[in-house]
C-alpha atoms as a PDB file:
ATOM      1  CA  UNK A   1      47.363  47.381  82.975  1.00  0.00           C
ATOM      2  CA  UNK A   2      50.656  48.277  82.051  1.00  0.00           C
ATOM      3  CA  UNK A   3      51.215  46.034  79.137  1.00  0.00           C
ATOM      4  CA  UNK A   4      47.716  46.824  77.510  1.00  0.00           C
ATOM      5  CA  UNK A   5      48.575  50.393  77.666  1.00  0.00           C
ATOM      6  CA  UNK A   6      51.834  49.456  76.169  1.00  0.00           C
ATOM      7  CA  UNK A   7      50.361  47.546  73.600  1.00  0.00           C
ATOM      8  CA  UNK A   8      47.637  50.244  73.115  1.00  0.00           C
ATOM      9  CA  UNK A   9      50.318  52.661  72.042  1.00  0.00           C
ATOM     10  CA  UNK A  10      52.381  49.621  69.684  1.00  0.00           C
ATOM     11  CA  UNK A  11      49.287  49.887  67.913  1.00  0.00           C
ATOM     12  CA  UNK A  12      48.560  53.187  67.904  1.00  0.00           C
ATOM     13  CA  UNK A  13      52.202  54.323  66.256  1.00  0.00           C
ATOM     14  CA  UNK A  14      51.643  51.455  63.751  1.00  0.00           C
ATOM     15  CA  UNK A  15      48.918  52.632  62.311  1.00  0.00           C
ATOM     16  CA  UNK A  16      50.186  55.970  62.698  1.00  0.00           C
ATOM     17  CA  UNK A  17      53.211  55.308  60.238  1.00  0.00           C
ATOM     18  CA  UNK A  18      52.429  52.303  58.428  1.00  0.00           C
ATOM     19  CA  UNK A  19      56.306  52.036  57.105  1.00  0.00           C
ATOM     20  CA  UNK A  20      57.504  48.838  59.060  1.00  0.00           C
ATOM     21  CA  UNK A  21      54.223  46.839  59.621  1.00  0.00           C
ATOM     22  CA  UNK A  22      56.841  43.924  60.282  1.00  0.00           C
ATOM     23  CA  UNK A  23      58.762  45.366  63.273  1.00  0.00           C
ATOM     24  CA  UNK A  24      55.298  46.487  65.486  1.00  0.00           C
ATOM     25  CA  UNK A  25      54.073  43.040  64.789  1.00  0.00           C
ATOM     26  CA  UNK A  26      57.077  41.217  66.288  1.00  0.00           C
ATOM     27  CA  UNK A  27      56.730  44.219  69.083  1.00  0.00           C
ATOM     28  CA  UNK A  28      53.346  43.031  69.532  1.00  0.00           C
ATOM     29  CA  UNK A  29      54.631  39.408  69.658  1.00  0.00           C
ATOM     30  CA  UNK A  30      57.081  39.954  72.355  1.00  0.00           C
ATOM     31  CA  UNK A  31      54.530  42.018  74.426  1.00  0.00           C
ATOM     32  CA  UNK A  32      52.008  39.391  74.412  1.00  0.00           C
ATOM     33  CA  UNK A  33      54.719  36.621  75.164  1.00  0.00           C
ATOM     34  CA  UNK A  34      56.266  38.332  78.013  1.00  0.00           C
ATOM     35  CA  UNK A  35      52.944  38.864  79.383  1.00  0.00           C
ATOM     36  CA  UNK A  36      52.192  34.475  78.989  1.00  0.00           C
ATOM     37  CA  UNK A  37      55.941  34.536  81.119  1.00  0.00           C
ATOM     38  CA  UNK A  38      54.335  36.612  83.469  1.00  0.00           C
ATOM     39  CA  UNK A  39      51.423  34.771  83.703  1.00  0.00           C
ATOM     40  CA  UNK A  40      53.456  31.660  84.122  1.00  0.00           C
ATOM     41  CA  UNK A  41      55.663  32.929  86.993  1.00  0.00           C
ATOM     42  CA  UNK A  42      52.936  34.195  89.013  1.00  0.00           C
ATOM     43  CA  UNK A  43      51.289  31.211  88.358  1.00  0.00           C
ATOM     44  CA  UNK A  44      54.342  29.308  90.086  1.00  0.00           C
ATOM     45  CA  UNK A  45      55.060  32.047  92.446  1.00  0.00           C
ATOM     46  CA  UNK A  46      51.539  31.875  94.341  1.00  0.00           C
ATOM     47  CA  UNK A  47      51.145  27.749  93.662  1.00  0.00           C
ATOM     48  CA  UNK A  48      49.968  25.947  96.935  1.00  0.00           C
ATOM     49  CA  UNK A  49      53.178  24.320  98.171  1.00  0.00           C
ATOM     50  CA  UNK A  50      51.780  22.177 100.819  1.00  0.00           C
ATOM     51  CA  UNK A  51      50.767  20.271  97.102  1.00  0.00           C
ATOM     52  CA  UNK A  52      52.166  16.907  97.403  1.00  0.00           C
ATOM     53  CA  UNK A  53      54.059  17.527  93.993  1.00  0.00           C
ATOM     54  CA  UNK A  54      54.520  21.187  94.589  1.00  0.00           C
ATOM     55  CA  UNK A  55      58.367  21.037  93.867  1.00  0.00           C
ATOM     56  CA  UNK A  56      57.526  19.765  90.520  1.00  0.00           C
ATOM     57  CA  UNK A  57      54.707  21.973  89.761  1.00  0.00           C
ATOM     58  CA  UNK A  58      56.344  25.201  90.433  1.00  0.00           C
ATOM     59  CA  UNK A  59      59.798  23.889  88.430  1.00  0.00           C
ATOM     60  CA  UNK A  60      57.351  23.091  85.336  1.00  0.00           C
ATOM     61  CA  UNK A  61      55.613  26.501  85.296  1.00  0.00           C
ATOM     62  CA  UNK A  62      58.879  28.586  86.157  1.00  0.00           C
ATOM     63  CA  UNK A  63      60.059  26.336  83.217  1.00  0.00           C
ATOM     64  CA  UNK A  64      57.633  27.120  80.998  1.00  0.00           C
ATOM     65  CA  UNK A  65      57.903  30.922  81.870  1.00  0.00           C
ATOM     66  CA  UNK A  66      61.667  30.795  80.878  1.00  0.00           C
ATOM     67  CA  UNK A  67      60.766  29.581  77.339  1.00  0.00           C
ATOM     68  CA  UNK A  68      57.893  31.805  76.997  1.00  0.00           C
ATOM     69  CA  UNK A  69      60.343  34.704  77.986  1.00  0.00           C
ATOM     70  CA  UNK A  70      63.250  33.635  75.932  1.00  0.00           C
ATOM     71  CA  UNK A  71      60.892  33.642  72.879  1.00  0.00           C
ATOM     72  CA  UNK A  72      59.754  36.902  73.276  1.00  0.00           C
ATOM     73  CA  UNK A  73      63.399  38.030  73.670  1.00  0.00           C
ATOM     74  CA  UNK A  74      64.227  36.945  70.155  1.00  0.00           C
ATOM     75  CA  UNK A  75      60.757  38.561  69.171  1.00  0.00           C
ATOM     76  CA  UNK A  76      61.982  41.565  70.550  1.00  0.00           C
ATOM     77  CA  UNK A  77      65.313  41.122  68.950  1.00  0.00           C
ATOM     78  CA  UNK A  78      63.943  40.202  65.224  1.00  0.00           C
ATOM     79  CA  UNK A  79      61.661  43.781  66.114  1.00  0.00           C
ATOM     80  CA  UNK A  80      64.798  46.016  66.310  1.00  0.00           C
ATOM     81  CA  UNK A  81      66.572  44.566  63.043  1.00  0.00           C
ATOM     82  CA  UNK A  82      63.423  45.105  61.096  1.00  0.00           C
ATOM     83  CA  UNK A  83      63.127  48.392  62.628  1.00  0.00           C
ATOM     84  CA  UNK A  84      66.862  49.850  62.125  1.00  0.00           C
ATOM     85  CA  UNK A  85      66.412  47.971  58.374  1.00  0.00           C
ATOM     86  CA  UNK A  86      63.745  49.868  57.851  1.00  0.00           C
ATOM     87  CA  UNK A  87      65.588  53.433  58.873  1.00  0.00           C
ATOM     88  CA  UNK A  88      69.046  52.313  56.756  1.00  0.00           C
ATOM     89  CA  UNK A  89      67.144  52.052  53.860  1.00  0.00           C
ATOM     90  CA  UNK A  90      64.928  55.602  54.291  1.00  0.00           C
ATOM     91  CA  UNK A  91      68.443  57.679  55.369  1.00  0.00           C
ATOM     92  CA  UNK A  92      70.200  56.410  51.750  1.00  0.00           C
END
């Protein structure tokens, strides 16, 4: 609920000042990706480990969760540089 309020409000300043289209979509990408890691690590987190190959499922999703998060960290990092870009070139 949390991240589709936050994501209500990415869109709702982005249309509200359409300067930097670029830096609310990579917001938008990170949001959505950390809420796939999230997915992922619950997913691993409440796995049935009386599974025969539980070890190995949980280590793949927890896995997968890391990537998915680490992408949306450089999502959110490509976000800010368009976004303080965007304000060096309107203070000049």
């Amino acid at each position: 609920m949390v991240m589709a309020i936050s994501m209500l409000v990415t869109v709702f300043l982005w249309v509200k000042n359409k300067n930097n289209s670029l830096g609310y979509i990579w917001t938008l990408l990170h949001l959505l990706l950390v809420s796939v890691a999230i997915y992922f690590a619950l997913k691993g987190i409440a796995f049935d480990y009386n599974h025969p190959m539980a070890s190995e499922e949980i280590s793949l999703q927890m896995g997968i969760s890391g990537v998915v998060w680490a992408l949306s960290m450089i999502c959110l990092v490509i976000a800010l540089f368009n976004f303080s870009k965007e304000r060096n070139h309107s203070s000049s």
